[in-house]
N, C-alpha and C. Protein backbone atom coordinates (compact mmCIF):
# COMPACT_ATOMS: atom_id res chain seq x y z
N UNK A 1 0.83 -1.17 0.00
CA UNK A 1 0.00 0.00 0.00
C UNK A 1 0.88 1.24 0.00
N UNK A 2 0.51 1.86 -0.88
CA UNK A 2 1.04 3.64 -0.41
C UNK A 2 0.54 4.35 -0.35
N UNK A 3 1.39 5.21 0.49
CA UNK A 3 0.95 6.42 1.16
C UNK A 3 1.19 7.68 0.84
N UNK A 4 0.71 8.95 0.55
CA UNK A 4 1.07 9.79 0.62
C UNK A 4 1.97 10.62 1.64
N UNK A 5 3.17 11.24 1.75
CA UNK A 5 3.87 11.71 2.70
C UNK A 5 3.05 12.64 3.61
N UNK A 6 2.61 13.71 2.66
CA UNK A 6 1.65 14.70 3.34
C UNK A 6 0.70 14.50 4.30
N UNK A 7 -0.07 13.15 4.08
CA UNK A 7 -0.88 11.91 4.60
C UNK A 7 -0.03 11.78 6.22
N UNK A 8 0.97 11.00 5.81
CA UNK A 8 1.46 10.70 6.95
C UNK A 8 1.80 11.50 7.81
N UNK A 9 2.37 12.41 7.67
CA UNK A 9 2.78 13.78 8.27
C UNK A 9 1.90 14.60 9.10
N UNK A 10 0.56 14.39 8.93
CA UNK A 10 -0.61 15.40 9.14
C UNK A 10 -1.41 14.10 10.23
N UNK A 11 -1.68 12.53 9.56
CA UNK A 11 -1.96 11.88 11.31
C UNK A 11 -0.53 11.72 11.63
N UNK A 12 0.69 11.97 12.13
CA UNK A 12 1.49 11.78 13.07
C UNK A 12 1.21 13.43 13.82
N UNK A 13 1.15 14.14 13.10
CA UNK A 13 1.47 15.67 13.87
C UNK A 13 0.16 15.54 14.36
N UNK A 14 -1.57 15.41 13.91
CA UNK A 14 -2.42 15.57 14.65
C UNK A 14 -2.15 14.67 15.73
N UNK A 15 -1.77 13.34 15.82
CA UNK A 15 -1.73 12.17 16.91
C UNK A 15 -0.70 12.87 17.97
N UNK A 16 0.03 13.33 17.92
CA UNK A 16 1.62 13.52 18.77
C UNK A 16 0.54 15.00 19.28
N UNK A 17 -0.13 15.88 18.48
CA UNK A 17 -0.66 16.78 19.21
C UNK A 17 -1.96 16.44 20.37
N UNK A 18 -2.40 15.17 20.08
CA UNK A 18 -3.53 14.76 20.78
C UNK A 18 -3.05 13.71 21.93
N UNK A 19 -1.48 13.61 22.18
CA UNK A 19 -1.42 12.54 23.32
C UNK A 19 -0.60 11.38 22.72
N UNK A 20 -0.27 10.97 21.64
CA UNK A 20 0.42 9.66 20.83
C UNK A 20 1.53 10.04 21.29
N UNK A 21 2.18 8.52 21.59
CA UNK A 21 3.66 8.74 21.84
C UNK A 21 4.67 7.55 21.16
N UNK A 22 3.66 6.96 19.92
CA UNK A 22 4.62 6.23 19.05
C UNK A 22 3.81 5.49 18.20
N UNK A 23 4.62 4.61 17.68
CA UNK A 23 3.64 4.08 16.25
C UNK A 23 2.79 3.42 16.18
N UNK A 24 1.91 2.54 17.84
CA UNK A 24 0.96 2.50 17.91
C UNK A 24 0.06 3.16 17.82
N UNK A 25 0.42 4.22 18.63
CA UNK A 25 -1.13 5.52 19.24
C UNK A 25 -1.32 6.41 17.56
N UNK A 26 0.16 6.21 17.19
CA UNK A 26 -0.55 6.98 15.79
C UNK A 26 -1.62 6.58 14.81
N UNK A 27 -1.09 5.00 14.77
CA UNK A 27 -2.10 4.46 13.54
C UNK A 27 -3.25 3.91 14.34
N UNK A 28 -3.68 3.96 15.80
CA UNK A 28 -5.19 4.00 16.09
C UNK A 28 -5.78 4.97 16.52
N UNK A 29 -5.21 6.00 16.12
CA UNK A 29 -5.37 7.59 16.24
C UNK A 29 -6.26 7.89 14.67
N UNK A 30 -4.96 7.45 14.15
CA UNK A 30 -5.62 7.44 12.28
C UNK A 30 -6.21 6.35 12.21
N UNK A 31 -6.75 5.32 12.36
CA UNK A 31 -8.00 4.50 12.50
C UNK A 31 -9.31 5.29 13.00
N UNK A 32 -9.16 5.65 13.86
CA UNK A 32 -10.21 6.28 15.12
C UNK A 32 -10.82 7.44 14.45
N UNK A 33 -10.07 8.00 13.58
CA UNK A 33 -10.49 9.78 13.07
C UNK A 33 -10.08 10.22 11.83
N UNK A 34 -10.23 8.94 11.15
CA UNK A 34 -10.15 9.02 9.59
C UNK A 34 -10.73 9.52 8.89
N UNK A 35 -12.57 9.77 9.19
CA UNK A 35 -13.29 10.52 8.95
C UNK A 35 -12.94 12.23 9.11
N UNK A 36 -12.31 12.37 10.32
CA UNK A 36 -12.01 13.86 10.32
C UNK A 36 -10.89 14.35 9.73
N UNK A 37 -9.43 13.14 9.11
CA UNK A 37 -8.63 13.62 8.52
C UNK A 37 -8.34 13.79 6.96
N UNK A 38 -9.75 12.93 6.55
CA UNK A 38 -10.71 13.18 5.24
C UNK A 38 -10.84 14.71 5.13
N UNK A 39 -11.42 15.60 5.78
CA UNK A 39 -11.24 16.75 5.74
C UNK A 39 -10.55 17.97 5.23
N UNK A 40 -9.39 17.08 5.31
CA UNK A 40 -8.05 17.67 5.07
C UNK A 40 -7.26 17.44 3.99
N UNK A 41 -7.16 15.87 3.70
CA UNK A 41 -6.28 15.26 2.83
C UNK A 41 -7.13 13.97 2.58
N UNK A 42 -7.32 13.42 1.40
CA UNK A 42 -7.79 12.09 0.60
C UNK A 42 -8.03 11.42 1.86
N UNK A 43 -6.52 10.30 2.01
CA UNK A 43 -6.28 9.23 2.57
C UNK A 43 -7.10 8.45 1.77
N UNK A 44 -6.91 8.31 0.37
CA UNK A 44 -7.53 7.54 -0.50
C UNK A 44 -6.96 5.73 0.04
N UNK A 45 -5.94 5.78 0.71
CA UNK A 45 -5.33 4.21 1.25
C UNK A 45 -5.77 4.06 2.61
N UNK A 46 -6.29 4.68 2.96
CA UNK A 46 -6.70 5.18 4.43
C UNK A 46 -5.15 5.64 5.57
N UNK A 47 -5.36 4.76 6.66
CA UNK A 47 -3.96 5.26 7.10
C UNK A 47 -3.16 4.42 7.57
N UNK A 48 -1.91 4.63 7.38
CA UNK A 48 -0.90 3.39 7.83
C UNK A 48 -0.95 2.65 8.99
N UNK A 49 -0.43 1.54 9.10
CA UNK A 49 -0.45 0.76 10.42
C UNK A 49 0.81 1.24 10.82
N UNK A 50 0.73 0.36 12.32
CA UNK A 50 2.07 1.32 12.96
C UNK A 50 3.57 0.72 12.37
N UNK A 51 3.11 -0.73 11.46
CA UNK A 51 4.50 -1.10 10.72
C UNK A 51 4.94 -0.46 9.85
N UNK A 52 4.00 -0.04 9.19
CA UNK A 52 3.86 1.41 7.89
C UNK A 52 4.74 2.45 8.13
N UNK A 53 3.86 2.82 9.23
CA UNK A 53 4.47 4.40 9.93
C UNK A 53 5.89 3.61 10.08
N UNK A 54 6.88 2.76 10.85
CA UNK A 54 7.82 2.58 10.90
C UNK A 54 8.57 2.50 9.61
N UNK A 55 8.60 1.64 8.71
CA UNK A 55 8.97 2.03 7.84
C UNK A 55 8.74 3.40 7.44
N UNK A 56 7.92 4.07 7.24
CA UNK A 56 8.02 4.87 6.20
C UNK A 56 8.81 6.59 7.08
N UNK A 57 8.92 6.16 8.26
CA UNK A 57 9.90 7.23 8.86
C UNK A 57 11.11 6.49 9.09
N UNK A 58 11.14 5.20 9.23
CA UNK A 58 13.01 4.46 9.04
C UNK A 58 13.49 4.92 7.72
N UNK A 59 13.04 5.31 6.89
CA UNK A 59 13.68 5.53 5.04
C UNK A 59 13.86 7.23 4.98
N UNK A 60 13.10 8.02 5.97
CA UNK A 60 13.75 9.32 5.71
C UNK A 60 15.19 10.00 5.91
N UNK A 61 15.68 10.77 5.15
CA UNK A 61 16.86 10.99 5.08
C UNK A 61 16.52 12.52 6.47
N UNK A 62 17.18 11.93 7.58
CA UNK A 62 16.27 13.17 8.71
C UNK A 62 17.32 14.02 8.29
N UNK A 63 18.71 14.64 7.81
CA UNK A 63 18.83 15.47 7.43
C UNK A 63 18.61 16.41 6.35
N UNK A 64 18.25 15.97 5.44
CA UNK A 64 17.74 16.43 4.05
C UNK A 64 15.63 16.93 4.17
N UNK A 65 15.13 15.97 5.61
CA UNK A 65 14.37 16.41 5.79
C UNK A 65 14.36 17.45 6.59
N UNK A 66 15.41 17.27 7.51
CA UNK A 66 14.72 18.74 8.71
C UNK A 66 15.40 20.22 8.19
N UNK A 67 16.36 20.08 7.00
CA UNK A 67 16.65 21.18 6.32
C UNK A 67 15.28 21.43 5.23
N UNK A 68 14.57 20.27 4.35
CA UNK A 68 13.25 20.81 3.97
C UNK A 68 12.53 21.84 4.60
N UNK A 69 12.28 21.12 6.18
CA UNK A 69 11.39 21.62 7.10
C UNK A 69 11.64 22.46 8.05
N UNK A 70 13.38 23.22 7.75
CA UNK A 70 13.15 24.15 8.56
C UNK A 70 12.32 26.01 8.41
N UNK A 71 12.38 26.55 9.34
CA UNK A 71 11.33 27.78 8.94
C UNK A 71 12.39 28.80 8.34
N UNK A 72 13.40 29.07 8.87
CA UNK A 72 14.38 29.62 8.19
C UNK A 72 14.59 29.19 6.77
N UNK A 73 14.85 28.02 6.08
CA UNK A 73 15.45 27.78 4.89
C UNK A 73 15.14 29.11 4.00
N UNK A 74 15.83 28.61 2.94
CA UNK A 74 15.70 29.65 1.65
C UNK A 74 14.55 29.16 0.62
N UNK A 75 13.88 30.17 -0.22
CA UNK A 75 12.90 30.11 -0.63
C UNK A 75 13.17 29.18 -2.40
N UNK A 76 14.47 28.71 -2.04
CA UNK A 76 14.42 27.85 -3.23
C UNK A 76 14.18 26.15 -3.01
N UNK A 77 13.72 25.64 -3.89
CA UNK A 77 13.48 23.92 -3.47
C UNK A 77 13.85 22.98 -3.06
N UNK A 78 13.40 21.90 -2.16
CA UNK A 78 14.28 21.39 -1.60
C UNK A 78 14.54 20.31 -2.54
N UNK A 79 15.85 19.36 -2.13
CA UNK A 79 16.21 18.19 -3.12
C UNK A 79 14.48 17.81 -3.26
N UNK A 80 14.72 17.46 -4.59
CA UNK A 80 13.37 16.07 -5.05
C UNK A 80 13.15 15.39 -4.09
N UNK A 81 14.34 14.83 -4.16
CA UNK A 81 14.75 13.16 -3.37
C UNK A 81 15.07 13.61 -1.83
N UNK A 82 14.24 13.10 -0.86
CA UNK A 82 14.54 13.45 0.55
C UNK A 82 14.75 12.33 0.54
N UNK A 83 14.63 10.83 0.16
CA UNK A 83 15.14 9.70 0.58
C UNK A 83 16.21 8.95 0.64
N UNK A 84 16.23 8.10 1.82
CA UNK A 84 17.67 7.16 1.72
C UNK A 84 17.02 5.99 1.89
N UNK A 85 17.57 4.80 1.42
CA UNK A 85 17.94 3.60 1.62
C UNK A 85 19.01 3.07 2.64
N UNK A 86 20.11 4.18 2.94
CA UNK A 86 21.35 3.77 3.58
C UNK A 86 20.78 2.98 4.96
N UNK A 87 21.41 2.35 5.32
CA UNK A 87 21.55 1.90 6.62
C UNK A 87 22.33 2.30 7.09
N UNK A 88 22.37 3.32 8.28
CA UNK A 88 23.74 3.90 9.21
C UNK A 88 23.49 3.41 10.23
């Protein structure tokens, strides 16, 4: 199944804002209120399980992401590719 990033990003940040404190509480967070995160974004796959969510935050490159995501950056684009495969 895939997921959209944006998807994932939006139930981890609503879950972690409502009390979740890992990849269980997220994906029965996004079970529980899928209807309300319809709202927002598709979730045409609905929402990941918490093996999902693990993978799919074990493959981010967290430096290439938290320079995406910082508020400072510069107003030019970030790499395409935020992903790694590496194992460090």
């Amino acid at each position: 199944m895939l997921y959209r990033l944006d998807e994932v990003l939006l139930v981890t940040l609503c879950a972690v804002l409502c009390g979740a404190d890992g990849g269980v509480s997220v994906a029965l967070f996004g079970k529980q209120k899928l209807a309300f995160l319809r709202r927002f974004l598709p979730f045409a796959n609905a929402t990941p399980s918490h093996d999902q969510l693990g993978l799919i935050f074990g493959t981010l490159d967290a430096e290439a992401f938290k320079t995406a995501s910082s508020p400072g950056r510069k107003a030019s684009r970030a790499p395409s590719r935020a992903w790694s495969r590496s194992t460090a």
